[in-house]
Protein backbone atom coordinates (compact mmCIF):
# COMPACT_ATOMS: atom_id res chain seq x y z
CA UNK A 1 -14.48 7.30 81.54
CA UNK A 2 -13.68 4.07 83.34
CA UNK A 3 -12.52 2.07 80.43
CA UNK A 4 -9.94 3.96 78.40
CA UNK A 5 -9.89 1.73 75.56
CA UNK A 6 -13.64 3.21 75.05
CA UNK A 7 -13.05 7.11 75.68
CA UNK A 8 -12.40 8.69 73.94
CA UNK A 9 -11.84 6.51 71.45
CA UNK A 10 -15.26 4.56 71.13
CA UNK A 11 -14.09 1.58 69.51
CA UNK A 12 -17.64 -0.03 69.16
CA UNK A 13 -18.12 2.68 66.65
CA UNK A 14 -20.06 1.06 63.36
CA UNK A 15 -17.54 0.84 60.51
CA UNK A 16 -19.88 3.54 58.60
CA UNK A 17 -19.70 5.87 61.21
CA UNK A 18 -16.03 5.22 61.09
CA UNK A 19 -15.94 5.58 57.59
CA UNK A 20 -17.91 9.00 57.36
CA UNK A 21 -15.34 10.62 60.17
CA UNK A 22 -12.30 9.65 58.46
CA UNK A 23 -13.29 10.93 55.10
CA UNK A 24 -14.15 14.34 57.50
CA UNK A 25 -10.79 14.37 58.49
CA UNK A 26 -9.01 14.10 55.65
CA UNK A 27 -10.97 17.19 54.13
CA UNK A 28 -9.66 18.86 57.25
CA UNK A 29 -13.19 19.50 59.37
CA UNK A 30 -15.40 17.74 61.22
CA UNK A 31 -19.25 18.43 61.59
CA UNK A 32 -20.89 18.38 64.67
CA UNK A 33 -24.18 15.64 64.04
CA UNK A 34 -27.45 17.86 62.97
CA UNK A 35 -25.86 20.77 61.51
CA UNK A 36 -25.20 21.64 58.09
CA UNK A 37 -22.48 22.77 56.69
CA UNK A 38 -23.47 26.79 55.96
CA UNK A 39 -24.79 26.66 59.87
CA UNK A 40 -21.18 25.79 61.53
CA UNK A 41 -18.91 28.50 60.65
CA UNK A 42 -16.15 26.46 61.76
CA UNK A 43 -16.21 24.44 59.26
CA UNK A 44 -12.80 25.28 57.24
CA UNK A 45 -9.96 22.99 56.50
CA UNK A 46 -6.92 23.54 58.87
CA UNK A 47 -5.10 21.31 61.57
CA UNK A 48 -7.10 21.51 64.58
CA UNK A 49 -8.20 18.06 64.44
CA UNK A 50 -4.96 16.40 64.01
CA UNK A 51 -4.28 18.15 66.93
CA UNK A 52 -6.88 17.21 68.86
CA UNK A 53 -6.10 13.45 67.70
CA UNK A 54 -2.55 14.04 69.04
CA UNK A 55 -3.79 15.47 72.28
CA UNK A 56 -5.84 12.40 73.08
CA UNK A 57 -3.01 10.10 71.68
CA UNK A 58 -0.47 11.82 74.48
CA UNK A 59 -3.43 11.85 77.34
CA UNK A 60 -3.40 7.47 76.47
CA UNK A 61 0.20 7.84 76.62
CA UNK A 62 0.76 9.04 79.85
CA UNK A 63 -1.62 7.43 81.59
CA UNK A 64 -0.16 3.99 80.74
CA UNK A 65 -2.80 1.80 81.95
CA UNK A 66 -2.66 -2.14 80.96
CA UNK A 67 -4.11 -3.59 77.95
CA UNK A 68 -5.23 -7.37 78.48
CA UNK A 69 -6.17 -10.16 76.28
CA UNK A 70 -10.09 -10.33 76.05
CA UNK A 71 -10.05 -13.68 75.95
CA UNK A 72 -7.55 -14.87 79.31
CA UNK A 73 -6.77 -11.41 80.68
CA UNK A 74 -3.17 -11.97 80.24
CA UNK A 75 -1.64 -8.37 79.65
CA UNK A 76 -0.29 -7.62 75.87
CA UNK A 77 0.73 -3.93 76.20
CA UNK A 78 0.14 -0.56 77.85
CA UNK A 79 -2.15 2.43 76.69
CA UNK A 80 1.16 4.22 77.06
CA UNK A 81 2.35 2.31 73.65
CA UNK A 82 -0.20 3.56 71.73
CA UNK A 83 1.39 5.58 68.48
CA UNK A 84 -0.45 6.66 65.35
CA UNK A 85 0.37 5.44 62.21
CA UNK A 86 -0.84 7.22 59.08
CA UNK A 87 -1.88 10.16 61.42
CA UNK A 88 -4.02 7.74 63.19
CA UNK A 89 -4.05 5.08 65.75
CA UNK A 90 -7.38 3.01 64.68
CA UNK A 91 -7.61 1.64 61.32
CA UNK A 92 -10.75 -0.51 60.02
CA UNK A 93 -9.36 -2.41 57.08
CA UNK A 94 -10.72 -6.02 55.21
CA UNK A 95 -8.53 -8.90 54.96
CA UNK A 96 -8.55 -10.65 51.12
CA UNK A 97 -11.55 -12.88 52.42
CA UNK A 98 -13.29 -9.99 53.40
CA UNK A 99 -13.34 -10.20 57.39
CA UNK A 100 -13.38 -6.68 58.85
CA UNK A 101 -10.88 -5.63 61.92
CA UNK A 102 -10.57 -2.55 63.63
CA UNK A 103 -7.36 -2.43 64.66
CA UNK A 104 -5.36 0.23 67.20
CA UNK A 105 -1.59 0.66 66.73
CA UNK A 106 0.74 0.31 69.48
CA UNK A 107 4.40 0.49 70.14
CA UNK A 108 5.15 -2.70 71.11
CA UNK A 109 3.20 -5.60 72.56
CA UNK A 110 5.47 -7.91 74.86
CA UNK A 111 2.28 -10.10 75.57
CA UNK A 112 2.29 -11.23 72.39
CA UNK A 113 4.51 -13.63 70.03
CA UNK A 114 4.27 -13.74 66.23
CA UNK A 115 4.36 -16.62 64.49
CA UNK A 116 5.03 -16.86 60.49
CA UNK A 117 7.26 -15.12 58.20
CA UNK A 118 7.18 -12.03 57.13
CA UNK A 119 5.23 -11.39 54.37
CA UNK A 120 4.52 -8.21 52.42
CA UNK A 121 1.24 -9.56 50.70
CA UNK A 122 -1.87 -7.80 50.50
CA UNK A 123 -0.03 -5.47 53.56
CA UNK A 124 -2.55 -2.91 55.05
CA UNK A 125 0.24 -0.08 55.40
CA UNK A 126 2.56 0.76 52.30
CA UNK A 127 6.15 -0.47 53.26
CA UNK A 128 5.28 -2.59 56.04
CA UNK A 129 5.25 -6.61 56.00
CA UNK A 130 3.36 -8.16 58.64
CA UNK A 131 3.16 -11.42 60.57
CA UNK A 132 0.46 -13.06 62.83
CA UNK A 133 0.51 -11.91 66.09
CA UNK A 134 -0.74 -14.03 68.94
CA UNK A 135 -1.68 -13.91 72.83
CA UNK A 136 1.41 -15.59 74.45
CA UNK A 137 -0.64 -17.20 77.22
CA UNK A 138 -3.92 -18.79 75.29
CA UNK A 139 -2.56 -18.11 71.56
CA UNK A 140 -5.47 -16.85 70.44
CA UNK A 141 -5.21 -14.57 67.30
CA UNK A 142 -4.86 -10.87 68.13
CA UNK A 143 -3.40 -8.90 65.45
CA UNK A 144 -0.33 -8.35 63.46
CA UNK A 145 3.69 -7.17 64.17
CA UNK A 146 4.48 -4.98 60.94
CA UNK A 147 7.51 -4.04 59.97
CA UNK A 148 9.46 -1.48 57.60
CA UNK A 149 12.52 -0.07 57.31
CA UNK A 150 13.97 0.78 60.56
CA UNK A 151 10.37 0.83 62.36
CA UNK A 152 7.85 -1.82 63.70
CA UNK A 153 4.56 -1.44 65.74
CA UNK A 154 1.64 -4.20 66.65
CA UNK A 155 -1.60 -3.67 65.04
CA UNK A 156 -4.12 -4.90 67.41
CA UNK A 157 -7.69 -5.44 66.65
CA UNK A 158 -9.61 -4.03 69.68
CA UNK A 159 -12.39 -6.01 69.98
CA UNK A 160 -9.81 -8.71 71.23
CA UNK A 161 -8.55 -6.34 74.07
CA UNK A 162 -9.84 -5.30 77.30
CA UNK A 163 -8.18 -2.74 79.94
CA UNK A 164 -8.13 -3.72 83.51
């Protein structure tokens, strides 16, 4: 559990993977691998895993440890900044030309700067528009700054970011 970007939040996970547990959690269960439905009792809609999902987002939270640029190390934001957004904090979404991001949510992100205007085309979260966020030391692309009514957060794709 050295690196907490990866624990317990395994952000290597394939997207399919990804894609099977968050259609699990929106019926409201979650199988353990190997076991078939009639064989895990458990196995009953209810809100146990969104609040499990809110007990690891509060452990990240107070253990505020620095999230750095991948690519310089400069530091963008802190695992204390991390906030769910549509009851999650990773999202894997596809932008119009069909590039794939995993992205993780977070508060705010004073490593970064945005660039562009805000747009509310083909916007991954309903309400939001979003602009290009950027590393403020070697500019490299790192996600996007979206913002709604009254509320903004940094959508950061993880494979970008690195923890110290």
């Amino acid at each position: 559990m050295n690196n907490v970007l990866d624990k317990p939040y395994n952000f290597t996970r394939t997207p399919n993977r990804h894609v099977r547990e968050t259609r699990q959690l929106r019926r409201g269960f979650r199988q353990p691998p190997g076991r078939t439905p009639e064989k895990f009792p458990g196995n009953t809609p209810d809100n146990s895993i969104v609040d499990q999902e809110a007990t690891r987002l509060n452990l990240h939270r107070r253990q505020k440890q620095p999230v750095l640029c991948k690519a310089c190390g400069h530091p963008i934001t802190t695992t204390g900044e991390i906030v769910a957004v549509s009851n999650s904090h990773q999202h894997i979404f596809a932008n119009p030309g069909g590039l794939v991001f995993t992205i993780g949510c977070f508060r705010t992100a004073p490593g970064c700067m945005t660039t562009g205007p805000l747009t509310a085309e083909f916007s991954w979260f309903r309400g939001y528009q979003w602009r290009i966020a950027i590393c403020a030391s070697c500019h490299i692309h790192i996600g996007w700054m979206f913002a709604g009514t009254g509320h903004s957060f940094f959508g950061l794709i993880l494979d970008r970011l690195t923890n110290a």
